[in-house]
N, C-alpha and C. Protein backbone atom coordinates (compact mmCIF):
# COMPACT_ATOMS: atom_id res chain seq x y z
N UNK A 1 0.82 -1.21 0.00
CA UNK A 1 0.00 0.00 0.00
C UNK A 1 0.86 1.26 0.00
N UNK A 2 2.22 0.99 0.35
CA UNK A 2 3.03 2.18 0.35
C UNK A 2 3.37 2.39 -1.07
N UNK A 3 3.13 1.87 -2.40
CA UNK A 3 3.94 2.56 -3.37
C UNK A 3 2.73 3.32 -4.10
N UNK A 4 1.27 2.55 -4.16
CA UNK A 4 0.20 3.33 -4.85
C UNK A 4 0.04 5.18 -3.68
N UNK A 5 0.11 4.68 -2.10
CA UNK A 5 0.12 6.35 -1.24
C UNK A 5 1.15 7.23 -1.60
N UNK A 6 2.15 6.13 -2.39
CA UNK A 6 3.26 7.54 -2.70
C UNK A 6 3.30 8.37 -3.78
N UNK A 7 2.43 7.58 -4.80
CA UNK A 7 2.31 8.12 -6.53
C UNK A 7 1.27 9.14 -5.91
N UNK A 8 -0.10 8.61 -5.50
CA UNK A 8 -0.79 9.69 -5.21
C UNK A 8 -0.69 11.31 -4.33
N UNK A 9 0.42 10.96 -3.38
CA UNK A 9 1.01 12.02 -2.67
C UNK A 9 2.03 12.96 -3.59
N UNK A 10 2.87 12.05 -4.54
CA UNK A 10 3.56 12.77 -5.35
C UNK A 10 2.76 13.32 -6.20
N UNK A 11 1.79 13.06 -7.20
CA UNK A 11 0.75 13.80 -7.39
C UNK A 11 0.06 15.22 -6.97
N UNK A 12 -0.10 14.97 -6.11
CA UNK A 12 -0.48 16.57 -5.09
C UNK A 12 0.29 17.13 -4.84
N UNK A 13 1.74 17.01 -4.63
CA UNK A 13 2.65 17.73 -4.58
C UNK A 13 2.74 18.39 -5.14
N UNK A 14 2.93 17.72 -7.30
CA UNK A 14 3.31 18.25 -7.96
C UNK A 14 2.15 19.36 -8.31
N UNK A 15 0.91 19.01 -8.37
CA UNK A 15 -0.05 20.15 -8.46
C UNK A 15 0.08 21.21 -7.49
N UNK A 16 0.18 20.70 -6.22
CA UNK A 16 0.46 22.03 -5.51
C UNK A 16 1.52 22.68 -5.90
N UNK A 17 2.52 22.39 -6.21
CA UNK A 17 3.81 23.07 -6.51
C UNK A 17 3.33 23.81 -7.91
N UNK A 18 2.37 23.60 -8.69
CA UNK A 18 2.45 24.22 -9.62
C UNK A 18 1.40 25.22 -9.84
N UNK A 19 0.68 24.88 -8.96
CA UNK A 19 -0.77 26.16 -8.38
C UNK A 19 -0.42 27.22 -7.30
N UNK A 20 0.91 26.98 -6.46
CA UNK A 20 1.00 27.72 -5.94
C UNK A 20 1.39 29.25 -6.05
N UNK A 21 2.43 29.13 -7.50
CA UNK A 21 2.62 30.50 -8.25
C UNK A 21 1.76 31.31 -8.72
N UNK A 22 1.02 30.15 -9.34
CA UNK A 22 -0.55 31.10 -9.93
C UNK A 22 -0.95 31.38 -8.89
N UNK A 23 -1.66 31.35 -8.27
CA UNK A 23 -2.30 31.78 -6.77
C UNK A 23 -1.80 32.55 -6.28
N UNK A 24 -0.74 32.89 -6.15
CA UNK A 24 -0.16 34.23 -5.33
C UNK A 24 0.33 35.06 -6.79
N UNK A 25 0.15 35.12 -8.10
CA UNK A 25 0.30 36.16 -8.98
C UNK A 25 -1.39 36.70 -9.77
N UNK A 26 -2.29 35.67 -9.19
CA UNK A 26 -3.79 36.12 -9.24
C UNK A 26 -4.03 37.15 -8.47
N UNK A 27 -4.05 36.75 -7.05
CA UNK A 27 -4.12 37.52 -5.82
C UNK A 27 -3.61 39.12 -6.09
N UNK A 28 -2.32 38.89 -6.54
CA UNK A 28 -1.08 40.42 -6.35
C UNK A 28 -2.20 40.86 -7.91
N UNK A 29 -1.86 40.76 -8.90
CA UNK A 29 -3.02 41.13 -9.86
C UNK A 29 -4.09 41.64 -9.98
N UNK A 30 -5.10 40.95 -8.57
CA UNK A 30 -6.10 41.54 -8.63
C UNK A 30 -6.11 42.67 -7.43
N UNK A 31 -5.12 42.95 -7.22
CA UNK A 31 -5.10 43.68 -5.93
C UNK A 31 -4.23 45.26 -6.40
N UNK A 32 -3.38 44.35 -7.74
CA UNK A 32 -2.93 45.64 -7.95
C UNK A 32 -3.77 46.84 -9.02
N UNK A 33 -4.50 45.69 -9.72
CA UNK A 33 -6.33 46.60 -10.92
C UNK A 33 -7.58 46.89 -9.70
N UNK A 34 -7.57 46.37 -8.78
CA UNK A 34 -8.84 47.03 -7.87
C UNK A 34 -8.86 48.35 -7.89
N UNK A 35 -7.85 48.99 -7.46
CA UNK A 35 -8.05 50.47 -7.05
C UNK A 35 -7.84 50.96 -7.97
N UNK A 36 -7.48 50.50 -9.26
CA UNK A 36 -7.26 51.52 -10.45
C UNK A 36 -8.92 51.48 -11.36
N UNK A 37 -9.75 50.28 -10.68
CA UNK A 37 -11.06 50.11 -11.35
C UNK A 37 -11.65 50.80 -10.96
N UNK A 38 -11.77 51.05 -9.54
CA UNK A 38 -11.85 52.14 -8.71
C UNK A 38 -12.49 53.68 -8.82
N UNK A 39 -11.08 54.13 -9.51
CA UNK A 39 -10.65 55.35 -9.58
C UNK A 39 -10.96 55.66 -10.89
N UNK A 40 -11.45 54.83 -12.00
CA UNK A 40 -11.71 55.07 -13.36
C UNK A 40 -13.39 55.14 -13.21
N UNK A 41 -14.05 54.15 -12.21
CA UNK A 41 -15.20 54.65 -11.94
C UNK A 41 -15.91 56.33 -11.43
N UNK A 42 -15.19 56.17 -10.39
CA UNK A 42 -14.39 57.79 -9.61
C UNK A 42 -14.97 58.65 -11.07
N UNK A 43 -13.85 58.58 -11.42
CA UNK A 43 -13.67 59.86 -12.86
C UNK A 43 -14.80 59.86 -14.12
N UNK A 44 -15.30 58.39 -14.09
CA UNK A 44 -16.47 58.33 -14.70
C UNK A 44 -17.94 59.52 -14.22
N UNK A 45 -17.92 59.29 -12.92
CA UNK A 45 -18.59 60.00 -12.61
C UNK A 45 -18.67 61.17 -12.98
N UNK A 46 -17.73 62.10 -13.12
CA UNK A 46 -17.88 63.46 -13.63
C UNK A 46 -18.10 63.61 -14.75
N UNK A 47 -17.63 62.64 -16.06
CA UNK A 47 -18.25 62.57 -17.20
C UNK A 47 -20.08 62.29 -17.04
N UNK A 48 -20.57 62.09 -16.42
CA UNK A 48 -22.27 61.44 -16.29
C UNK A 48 -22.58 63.22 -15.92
N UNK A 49 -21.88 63.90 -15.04
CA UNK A 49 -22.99 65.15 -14.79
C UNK A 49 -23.63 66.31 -15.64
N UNK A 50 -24.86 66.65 -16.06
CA UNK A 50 -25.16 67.23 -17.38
C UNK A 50 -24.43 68.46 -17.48
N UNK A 51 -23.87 69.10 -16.94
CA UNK A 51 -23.48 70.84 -16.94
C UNK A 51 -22.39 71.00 -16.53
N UNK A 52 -21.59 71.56 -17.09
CA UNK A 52 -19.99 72.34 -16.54
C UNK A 52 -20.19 72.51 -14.96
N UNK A 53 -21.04 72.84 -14.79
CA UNK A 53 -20.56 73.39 -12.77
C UNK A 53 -21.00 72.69 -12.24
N UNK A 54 -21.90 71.29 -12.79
CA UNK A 54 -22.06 70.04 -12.29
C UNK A 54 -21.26 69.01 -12.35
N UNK A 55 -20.31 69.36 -13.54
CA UNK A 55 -18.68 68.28 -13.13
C UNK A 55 -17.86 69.13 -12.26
N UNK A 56 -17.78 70.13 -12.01
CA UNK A 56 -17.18 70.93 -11.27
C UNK A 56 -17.34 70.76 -10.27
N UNK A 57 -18.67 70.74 -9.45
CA UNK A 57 -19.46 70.11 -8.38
C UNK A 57 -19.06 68.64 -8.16
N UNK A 58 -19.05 67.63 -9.34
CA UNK A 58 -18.84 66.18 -8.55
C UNK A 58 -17.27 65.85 -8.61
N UNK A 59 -16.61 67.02 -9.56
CA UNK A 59 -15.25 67.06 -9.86
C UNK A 59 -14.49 67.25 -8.65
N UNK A 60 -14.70 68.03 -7.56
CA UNK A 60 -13.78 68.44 -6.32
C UNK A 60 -13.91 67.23 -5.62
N UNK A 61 -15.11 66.82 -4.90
CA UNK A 61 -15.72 65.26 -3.94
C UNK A 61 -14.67 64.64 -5.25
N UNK A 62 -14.56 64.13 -6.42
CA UNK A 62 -14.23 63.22 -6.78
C UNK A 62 -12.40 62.77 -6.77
N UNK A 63 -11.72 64.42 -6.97
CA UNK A 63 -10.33 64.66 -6.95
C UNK A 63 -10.13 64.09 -5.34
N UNK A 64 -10.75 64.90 -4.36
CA UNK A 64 -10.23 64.10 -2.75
C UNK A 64 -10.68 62.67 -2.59
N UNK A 65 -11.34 61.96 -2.82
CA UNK A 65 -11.51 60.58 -3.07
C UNK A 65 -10.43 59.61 -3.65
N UNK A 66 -9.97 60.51 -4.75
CA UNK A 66 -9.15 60.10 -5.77
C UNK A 66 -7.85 59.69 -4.96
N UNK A 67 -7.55 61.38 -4.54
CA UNK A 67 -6.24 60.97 -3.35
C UNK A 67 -6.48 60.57 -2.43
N UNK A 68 -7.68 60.17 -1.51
CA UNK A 68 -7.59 58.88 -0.51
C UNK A 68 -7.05 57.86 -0.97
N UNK A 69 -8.21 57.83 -2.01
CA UNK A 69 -7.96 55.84 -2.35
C UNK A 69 -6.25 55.80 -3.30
N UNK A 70 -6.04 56.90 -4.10
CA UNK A 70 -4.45 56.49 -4.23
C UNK A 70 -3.56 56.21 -2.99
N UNK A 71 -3.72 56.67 -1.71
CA UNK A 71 -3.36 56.47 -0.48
C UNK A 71 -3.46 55.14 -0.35
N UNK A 72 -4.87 54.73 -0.08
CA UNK A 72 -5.31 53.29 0.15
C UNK A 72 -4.50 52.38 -0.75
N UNK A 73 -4.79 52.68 -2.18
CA UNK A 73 -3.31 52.30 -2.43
C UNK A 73 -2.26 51.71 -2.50
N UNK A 74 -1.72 52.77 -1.86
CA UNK A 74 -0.09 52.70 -1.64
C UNK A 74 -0.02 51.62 -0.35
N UNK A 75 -0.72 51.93 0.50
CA UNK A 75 -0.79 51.18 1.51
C UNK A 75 -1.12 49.59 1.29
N UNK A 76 -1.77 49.25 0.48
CA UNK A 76 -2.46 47.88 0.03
C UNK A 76 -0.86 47.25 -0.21
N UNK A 77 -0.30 48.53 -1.65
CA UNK A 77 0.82 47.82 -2.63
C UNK A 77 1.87 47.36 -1.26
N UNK A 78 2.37 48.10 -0.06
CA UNK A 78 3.19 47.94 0.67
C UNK A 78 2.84 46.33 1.46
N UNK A 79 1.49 46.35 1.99
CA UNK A 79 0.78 45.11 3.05
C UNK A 79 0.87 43.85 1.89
N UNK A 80 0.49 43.99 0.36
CA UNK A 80 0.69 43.11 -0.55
C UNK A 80 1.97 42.58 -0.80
N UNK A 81 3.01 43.48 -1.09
CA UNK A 81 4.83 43.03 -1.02
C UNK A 81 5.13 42.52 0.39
N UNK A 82 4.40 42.56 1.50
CA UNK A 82 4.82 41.90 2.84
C UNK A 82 4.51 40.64 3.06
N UNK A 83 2.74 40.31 2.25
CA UNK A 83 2.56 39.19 2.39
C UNK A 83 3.12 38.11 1.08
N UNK A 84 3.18 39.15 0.14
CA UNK A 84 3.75 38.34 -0.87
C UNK A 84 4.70 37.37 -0.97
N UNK A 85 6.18 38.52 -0.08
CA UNK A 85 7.10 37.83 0.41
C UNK A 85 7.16 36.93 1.60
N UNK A 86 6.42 37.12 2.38
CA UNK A 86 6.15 36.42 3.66
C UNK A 86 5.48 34.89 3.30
N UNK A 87 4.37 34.83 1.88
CA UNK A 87 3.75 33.78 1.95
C UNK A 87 5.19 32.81 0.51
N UNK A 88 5.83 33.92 0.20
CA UNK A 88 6.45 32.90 -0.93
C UNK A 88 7.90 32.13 0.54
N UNK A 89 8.45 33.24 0.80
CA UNK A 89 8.94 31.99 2.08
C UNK A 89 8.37 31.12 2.98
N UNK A 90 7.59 31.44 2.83
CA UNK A 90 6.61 29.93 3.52
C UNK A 90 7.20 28.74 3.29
N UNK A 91 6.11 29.10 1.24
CA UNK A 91 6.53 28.22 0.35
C UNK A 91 7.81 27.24 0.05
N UNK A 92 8.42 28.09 -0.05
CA UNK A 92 10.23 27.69 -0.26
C UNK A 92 10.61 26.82 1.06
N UNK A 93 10.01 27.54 2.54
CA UNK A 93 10.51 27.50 3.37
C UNK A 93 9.86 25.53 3.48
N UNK A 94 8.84 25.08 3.06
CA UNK A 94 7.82 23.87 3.19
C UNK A 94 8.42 22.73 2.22
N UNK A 95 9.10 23.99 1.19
CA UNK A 95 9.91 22.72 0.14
C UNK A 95 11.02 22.37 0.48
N UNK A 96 12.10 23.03 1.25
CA UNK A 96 13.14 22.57 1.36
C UNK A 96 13.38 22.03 2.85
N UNK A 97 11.89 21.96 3.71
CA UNK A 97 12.06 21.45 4.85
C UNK A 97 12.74 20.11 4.82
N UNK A 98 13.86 19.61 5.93
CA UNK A 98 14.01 18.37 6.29
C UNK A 98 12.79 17.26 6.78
N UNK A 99 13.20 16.29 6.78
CA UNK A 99 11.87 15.26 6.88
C UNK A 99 12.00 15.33 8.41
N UNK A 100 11.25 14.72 9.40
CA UNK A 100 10.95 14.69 10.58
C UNK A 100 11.45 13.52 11.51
C-alpha cells in the first residue's frame, strides 16, 4: 500500500507546486487593478454630470476621493509586497524542509 500512497502524494505535490505561483500572482493582480477600477469609476462619474458646474461640483468630492484611495493604495501595494514575500517563504521555506 506504500507505493500506490506515494504516486498519489507525489501527485499533489506536484499540483500544488504548480498552483502555488498562480495563486499568489492572481491575488497580487487583482489587488494591484482594484483600485485603479476604482478610480476610473471615480472619474467616470464626472463625465455622467449634465453641466460644466455640475462636473465641477462632482469634480472636487471626486479629486479628494481620488487621493484617498491612491493612499489606500499605496498602503495595500506595501501590506501586498509583505505578504507576498512572507507567503512565498513559507513556500520555499515547506519545500526545502528536512523530513521529521
Amino acid at each position: 500500500m506504500d507505493v500506490p500512497m506515494w504516486f498519489a502524494l507525489l501527485i499533489l505535490e506536484l499540483i500544488g507546486a504548480l498552483i502555488k505561483p498562480f495563486a499568489l500572482t492572481i491575488r497580487l493582480f487583482a489587488n494591484m487593478i482594484a483600485g485603479h477600477i476604482v478610480l476610473a469609476a471615480l472619474v467616470g462619474l464626472i463625465l455622467l454630470a449634465p453641466t460644466i458646474a455640475g462636473q465641477i461640483g462632482v469634480g472636487i468630492p471626486v479629486i479628494a476621493l481620488s487621493l484617498m484611495i491612491r493612499l489606500l493604495e499605496l498602503f495595500v501595494a506595501f501590506l501586498q509586497a509583505y505578504i507576498f514575500m512572507f507567503l512565498t517563504t513559507l513556500f520555499i521555506a515547506s519545500a526545502v524542509a528536512p523530513e521529521h
